[in-house]
N, C-alpha and C. Protein backbone atom coordinates (compact mmCIF):
# COMPACT_ATOMS: atom_id res chain seq x y z
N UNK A 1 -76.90 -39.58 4.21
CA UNK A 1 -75.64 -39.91 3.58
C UNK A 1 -75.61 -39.43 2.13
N UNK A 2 -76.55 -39.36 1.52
CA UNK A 2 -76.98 -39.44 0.00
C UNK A 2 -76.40 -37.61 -0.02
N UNK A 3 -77.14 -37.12 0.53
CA UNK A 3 -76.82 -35.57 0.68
C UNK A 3 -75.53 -34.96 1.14
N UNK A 4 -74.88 -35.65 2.01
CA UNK A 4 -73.01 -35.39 2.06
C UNK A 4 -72.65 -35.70 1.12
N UNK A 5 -72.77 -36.63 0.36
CA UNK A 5 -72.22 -37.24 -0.79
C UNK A 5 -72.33 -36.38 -2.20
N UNK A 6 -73.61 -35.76 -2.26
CA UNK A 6 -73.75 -34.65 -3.48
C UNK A 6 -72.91 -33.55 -2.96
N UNK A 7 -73.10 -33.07 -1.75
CA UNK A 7 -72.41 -31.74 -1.64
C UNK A 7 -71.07 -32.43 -1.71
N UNK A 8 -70.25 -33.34 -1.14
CA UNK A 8 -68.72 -33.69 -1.86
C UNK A 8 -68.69 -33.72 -2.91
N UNK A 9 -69.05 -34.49 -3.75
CA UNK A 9 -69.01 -33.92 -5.43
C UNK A 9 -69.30 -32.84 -5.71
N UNK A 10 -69.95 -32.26 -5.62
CA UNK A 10 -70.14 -30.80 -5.70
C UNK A 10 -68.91 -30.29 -5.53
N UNK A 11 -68.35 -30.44 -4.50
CA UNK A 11 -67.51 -29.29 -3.71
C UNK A 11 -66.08 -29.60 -4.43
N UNK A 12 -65.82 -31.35 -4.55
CA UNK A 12 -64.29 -31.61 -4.91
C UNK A 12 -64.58 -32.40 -6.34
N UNK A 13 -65.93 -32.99 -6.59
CA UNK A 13 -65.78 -33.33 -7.59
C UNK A 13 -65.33 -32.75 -9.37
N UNK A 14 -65.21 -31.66 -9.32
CA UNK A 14 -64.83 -31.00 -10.35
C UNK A 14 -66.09 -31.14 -11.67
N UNK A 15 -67.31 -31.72 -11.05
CA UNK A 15 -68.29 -32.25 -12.67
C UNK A 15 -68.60 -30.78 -13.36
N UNK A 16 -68.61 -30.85 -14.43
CA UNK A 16 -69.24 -29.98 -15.57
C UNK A 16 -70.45 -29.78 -15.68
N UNK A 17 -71.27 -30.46 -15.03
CA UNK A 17 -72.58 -30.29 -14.37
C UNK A 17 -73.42 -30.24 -13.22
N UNK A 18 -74.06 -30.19 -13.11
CA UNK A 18 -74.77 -29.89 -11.25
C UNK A 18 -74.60 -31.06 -10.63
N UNK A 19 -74.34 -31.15 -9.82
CA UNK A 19 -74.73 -32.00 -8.81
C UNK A 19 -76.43 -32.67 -9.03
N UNK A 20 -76.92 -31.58 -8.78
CA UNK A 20 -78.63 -31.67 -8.71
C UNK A 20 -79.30 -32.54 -9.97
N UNK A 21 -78.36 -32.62 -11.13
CA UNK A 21 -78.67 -32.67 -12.39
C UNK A 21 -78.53 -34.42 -12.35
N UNK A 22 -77.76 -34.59 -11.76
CA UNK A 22 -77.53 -36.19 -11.61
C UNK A 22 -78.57 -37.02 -10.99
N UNK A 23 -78.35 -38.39 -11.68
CA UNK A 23 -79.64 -39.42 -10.38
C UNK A 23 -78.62 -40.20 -9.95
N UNK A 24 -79.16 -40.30 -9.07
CA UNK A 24 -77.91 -41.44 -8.80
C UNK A 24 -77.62 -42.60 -8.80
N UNK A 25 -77.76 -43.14 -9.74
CA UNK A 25 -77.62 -44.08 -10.78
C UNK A 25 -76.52 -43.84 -12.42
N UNK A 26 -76.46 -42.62 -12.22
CA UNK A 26 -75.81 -41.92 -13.49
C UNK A 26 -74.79 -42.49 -13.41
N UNK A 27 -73.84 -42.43 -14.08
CA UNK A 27 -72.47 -42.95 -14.31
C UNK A 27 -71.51 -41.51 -14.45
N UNK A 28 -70.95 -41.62 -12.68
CA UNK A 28 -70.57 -39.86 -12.59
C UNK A 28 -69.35 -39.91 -14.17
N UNK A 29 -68.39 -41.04 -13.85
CA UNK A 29 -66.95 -41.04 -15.23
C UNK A 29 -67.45 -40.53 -16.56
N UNK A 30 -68.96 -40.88 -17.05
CA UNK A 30 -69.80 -39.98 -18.00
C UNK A 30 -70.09 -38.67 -18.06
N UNK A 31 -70.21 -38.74 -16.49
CA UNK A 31 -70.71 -36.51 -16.47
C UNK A 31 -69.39 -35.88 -16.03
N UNK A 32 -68.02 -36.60 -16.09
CA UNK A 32 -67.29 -35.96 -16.02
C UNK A 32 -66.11 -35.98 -14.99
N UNK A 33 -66.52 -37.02 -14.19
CA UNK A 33 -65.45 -37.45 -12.75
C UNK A 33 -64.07 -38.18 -13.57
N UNK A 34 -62.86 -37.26 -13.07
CA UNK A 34 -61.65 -37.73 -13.29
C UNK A 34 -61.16 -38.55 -12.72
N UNK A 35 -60.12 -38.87 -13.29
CA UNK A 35 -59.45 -40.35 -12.25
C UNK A 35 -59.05 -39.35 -11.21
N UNK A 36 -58.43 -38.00 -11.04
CA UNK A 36 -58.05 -37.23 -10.07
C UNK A 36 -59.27 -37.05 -9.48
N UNK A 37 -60.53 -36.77 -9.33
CA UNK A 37 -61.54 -36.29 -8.63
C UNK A 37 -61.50 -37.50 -8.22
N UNK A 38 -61.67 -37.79 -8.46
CA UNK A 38 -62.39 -39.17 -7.54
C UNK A 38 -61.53 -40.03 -6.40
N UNK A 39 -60.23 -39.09 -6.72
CA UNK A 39 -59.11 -39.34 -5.56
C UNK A 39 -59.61 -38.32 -4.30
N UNK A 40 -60.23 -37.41 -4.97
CA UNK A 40 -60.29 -35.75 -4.19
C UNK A 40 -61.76 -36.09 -3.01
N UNK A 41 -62.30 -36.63 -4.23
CA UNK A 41 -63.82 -36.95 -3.65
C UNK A 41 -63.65 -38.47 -2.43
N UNK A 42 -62.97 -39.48 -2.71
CA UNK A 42 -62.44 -40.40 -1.62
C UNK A 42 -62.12 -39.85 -0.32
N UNK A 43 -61.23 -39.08 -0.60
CA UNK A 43 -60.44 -38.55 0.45
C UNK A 43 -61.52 -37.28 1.50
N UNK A 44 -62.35 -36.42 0.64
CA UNK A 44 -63.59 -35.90 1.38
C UNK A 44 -64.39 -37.26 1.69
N UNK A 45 -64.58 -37.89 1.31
CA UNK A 45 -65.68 -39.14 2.26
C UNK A 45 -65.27 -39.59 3.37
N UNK A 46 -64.17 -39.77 3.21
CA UNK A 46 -63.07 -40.66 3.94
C UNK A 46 -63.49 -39.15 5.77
N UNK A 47 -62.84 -38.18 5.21
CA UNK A 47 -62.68 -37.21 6.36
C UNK A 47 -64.21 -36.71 6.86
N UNK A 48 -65.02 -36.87 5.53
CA UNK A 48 -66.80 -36.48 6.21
C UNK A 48 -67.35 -37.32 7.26
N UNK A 49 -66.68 -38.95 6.82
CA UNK A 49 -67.59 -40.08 7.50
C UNK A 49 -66.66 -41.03 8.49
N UNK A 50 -65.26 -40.66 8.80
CA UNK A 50 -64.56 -41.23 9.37
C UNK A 50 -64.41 -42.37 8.89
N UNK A 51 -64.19 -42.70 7.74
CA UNK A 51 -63.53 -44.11 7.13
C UNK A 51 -62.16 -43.60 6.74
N UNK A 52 -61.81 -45.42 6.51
CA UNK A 52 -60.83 -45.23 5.76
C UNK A 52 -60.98 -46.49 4.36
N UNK A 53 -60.97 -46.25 3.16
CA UNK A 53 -61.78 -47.05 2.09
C UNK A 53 -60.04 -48.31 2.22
N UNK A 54 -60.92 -49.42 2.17
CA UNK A 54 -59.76 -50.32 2.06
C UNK A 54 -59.51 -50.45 0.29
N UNK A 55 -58.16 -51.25 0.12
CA UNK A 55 -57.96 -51.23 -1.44
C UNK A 55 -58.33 -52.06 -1.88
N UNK A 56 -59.33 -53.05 -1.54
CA UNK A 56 -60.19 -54.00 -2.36
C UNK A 56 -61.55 -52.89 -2.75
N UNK A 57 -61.36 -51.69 -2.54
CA UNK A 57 -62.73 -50.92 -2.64
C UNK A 57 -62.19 -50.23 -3.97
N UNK A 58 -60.65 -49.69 -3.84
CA UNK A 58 -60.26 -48.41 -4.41
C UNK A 58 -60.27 -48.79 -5.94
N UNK A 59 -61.62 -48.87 -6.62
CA UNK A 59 -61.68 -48.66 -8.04
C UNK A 59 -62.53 -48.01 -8.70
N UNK A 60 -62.64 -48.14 -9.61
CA UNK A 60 -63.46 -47.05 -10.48
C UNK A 60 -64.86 -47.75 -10.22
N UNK A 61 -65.44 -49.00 -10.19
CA UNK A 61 -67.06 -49.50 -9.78
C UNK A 61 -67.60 -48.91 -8.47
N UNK A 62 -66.04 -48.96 -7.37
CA UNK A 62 -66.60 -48.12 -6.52
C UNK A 62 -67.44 -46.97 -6.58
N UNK A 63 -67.07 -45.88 -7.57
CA UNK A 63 -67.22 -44.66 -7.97
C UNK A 63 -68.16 -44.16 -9.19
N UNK A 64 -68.58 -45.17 -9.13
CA UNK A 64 -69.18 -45.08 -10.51
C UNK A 64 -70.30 -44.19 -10.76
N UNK A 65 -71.26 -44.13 -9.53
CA UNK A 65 -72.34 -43.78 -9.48
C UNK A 65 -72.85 -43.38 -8.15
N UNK A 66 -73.19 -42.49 -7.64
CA UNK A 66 -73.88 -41.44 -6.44
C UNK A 66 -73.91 -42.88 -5.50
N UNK A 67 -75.27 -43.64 -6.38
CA UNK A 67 -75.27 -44.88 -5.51
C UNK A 67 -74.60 -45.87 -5.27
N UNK A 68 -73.24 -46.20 -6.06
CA UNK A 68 -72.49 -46.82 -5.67
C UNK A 68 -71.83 -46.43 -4.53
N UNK A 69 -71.47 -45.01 -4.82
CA UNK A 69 -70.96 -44.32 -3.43
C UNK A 69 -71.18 -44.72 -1.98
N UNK A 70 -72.49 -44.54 -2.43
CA UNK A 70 -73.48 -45.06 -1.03
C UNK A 70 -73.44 -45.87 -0.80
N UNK A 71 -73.20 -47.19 -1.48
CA UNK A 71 -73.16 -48.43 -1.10
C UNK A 71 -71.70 -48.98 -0.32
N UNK A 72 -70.85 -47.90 -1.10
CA UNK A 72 -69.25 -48.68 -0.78
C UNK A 72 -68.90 -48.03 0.76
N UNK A 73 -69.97 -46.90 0.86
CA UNK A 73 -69.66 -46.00 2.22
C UNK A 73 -70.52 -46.80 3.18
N UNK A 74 -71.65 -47.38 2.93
CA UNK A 74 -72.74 -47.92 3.95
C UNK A 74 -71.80 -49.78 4.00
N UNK A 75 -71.25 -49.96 3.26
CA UNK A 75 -70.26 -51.14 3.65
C UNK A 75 -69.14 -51.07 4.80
N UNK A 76 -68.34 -50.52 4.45
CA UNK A 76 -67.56 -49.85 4.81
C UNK A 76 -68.00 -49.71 6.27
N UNK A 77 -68.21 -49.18 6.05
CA UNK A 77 -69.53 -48.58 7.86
C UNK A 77 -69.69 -50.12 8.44
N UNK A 78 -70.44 -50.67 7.96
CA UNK A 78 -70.77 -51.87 8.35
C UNK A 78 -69.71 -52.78 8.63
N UNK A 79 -69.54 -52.97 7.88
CA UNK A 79 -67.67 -53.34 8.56
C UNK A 79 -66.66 -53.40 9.51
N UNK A 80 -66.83 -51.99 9.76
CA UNK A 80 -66.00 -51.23 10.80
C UNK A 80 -67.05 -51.69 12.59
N UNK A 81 -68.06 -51.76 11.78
CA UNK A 81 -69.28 -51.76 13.30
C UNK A 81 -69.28 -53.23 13.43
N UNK A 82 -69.00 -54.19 12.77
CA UNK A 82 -68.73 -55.49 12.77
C UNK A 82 -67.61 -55.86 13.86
N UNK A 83 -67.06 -55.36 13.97
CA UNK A 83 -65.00 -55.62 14.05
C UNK A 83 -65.14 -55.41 15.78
């Protein structure tokens, strides 16, 4: 998951720096994630992993960080496999 997730930022995130360059823990809104990317980058997760992010998710903590990513996507998931 960790690795779809860099290559989406990569690909839609628009950062000013590598992908590779990040931990993921970084605070992407620091290296450069727009309030628009991170619409761009949702919407690639959303179509990579077959979710759909509910709007108690859709904020900026969501997004904050590689591993938040991961967390709000491995919820999400869990969720859906719940139901």
């Amino acid at each position: 998951m960790n690795e779809t997730i860099r290559e989406l930022l990569g690909r839609v995130g628009g950062l000013p720096v590598a992908v590779t360059d990040i931990t993921d823990e970084a605070d992407l809104y620091a290296a450069g994630l727009s309030s628009f990317a991170s619409v761009q980058v949702m919407l690639a997760i959303e179509e990579a992993f077959d979710i759909e992010f509910p709007d108690s998710l859709l904020n900026r903590k969501s997004f904050a960080s590689i591993a938040a990513i991961e967390a709000t996507v491995a919820q999400i998931i869990k969720s859906r496999e719940a139901a």
